[in-house]
Protein backbone atom coordinates (compact mmCIF):
# COMPACT_ATOMS: atom_id res chain seq x y z
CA UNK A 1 -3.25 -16.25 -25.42
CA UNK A 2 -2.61 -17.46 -21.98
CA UNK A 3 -1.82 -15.26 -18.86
CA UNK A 4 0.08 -14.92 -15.48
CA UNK A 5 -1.00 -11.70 -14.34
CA UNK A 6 -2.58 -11.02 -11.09
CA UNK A 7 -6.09 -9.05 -11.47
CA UNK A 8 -5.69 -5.76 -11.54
CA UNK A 9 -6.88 -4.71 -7.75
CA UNK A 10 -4.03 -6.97 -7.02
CA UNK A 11 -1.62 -5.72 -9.28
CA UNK A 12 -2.21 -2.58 -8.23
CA UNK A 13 -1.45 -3.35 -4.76
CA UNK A 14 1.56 -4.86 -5.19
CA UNK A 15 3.09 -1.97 -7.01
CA UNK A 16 1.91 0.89 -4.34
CA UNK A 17 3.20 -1.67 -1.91
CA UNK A 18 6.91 -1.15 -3.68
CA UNK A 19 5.98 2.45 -4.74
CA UNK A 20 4.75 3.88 -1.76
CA UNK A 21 4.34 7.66 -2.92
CA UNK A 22 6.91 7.55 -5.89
CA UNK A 23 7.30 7.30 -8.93
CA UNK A 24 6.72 4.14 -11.37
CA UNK A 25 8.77 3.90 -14.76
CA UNK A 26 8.06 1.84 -17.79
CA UNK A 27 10.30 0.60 -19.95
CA UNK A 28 9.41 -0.58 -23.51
CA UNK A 29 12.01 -2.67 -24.94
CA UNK A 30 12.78 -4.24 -28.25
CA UNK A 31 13.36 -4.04 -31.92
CA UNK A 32 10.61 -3.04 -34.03
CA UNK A 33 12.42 -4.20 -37.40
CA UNK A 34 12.12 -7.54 -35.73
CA UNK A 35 8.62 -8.56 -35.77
CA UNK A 36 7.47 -9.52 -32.23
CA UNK A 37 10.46 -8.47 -30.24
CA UNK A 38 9.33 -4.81 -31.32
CA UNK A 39 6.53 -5.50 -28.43
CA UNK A 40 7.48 -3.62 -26.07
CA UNK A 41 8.27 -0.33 -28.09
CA UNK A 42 5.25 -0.62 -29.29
CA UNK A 43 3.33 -0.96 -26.04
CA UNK A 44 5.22 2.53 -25.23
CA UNK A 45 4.57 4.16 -27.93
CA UNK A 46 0.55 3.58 -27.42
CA UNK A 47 1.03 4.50 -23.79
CA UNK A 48 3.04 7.78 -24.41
CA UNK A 49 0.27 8.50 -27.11
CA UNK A 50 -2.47 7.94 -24.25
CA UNK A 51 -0.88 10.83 -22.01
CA UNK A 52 1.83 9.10 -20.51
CA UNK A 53 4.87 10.23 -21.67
CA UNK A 54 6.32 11.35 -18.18
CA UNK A 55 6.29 7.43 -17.09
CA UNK A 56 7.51 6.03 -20.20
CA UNK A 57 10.79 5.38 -22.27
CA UNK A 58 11.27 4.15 -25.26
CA UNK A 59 14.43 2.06 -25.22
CA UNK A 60 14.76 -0.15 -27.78
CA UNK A 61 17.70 -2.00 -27.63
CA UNK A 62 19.20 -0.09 -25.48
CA UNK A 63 18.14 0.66 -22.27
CA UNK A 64 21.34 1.38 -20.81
CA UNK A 65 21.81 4.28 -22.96
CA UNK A 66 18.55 5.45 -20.77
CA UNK A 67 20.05 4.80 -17.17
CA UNK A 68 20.52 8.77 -16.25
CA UNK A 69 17.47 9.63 -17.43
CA UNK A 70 15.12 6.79 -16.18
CA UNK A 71 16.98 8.09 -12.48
CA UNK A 72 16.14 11.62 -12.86
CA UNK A 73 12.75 10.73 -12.54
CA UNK A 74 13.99 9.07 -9.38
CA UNK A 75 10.96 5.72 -9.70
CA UNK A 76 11.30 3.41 -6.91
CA UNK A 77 9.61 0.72 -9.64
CA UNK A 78 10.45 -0.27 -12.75
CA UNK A 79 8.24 -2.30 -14.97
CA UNK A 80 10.10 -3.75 -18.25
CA UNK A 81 7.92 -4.55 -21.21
CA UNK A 82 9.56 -6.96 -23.64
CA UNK A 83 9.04 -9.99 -26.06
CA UNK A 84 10.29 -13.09 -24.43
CA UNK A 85 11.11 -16.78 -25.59
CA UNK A 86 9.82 -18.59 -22.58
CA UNK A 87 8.32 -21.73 -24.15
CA UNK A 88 4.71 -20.56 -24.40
CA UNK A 89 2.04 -19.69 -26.97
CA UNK A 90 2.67 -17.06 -28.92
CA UNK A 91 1.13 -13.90 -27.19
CA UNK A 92 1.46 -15.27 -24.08
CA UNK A 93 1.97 -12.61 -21.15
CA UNK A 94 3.38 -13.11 -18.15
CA UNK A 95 4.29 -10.36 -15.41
CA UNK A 96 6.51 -11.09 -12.40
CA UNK A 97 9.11 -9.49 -10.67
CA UNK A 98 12.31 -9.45 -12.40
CA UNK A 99 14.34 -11.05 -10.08
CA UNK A 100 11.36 -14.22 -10.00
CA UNK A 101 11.15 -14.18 -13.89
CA UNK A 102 14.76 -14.71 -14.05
CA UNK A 103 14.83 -17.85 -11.80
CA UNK A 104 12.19 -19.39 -13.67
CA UNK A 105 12.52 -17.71 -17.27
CA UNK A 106 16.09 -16.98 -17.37
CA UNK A 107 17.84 -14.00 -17.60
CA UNK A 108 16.35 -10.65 -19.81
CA UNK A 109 18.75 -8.75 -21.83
CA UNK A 110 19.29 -6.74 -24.55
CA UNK A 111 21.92 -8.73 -25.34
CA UNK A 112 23.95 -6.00 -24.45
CA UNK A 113 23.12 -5.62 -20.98
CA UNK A 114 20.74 -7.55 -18.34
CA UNK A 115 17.76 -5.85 -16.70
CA UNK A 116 18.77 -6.93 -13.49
CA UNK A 117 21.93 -4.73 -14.04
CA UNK A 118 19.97 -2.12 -15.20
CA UNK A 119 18.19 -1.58 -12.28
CA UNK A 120 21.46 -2.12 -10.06
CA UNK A 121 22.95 1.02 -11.80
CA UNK A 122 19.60 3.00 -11.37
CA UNK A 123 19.45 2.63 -7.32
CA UNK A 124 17.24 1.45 -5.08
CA UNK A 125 14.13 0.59 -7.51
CA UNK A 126 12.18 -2.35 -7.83
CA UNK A 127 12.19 -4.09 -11.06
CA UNK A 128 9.17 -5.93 -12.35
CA UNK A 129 8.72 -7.37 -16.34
CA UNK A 130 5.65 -7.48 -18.60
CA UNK A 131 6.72 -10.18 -20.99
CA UNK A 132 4.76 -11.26 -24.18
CA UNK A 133 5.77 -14.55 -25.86
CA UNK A 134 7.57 -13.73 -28.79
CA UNK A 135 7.23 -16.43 -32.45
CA UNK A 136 8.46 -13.94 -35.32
CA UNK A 137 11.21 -12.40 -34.45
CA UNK A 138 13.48 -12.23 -37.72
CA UNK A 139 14.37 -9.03 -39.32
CA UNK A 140 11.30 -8.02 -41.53
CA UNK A 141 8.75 -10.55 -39.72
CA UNK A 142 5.34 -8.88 -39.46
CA UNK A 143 4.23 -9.23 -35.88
CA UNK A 144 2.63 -12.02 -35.07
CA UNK A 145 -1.72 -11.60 -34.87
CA UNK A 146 -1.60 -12.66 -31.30
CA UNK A 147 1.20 -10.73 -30.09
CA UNK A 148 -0.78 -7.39 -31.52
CA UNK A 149 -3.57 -8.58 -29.52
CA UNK A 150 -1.11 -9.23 -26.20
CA UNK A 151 0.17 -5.89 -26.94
CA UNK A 152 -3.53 -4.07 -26.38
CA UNK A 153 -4.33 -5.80 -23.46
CA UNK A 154 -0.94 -4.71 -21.51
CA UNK A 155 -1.02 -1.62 -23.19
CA UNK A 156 -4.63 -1.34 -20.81
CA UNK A 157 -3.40 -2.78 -17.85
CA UNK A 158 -0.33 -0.36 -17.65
CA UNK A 159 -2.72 2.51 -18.27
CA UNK A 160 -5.19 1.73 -15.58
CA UNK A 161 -2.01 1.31 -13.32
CA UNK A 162 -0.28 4.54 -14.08
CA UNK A 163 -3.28 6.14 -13.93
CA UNK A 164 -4.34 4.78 -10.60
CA UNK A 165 -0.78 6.60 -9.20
């Protein structure tokens, strides 16, 4: 499992740098009947069940369906947690902003709606993306060994960073 995340001091710093005193969101996205693209859902789901359910949404496929909610909370970032073909070894993280992961990843969707949109309708936020390299992603694939691992370690970031807020 490779890695593009910044350590955590300065990961943390670049997210009270956009967050100032509010509020940051995150966003677990995914199918879970789909092997690895259930990531993300999964990384919520642990990090709702470690106290955090006031920072995190489940979305699913669907994160559009969240867009009122995910502004009541009024978050000035957004961190998107997702499986993502990009090419790499399976488990694979990286974490960017969204609007640099697009230029060099492409853009992330639901296939119903792109992220970038999704943070357009929410207001003035800033969007990041925790994205996990994604191999089984049929309907009924198990998820993949590293992926499960991929999922812990983001799972720990995330809850050191919401915790440091």
């Amino acid at each position: 499992m490779s890695t593009s995340i910044p350590d955590m001091a300065e990961l943390i710093s670049i997210l009270k740098k956009h967050a100032g005193e509010g509020n940051i969101v995150v966003i677990g996205v995914g199918n879970p009947l789909c092997g690895d693209d259930g990531v993300g859902v999964l990384i919520a789901q642990r990090l709702k069940s470690r106290g955090f359910a006031e920072n995190v949404v489940i979305a699913g496929t669907n994160p559009e369906n969240f867009i009122s909610y995910i502004a009541s909370k009024d978050p000035k970032v957004i961190i998107f947690v997702d499986a993502i073909n990009a090419d790499l070894e399976p488990g694979s993280v990286i974490f960017a902003s969204l609007s640099d992961a697009e230029k060099k990843y492409g853009i992330f969707s639901t296939h119903n709606i792109p992220f970038s949109l999704v943070l357009k309708l929410i207001g003035n936020v800033k969007g990041y993306i925790f994205g996990i390299q994604a191999v089984n992603i049929r309907l009924g694939d198990k998820m993949h060994h590293n992926v499960i691992k991929a999922a812990e370690v983001v799972t720990n970031i995330l809850e050191k960073i919401l915790s440091s807020f």
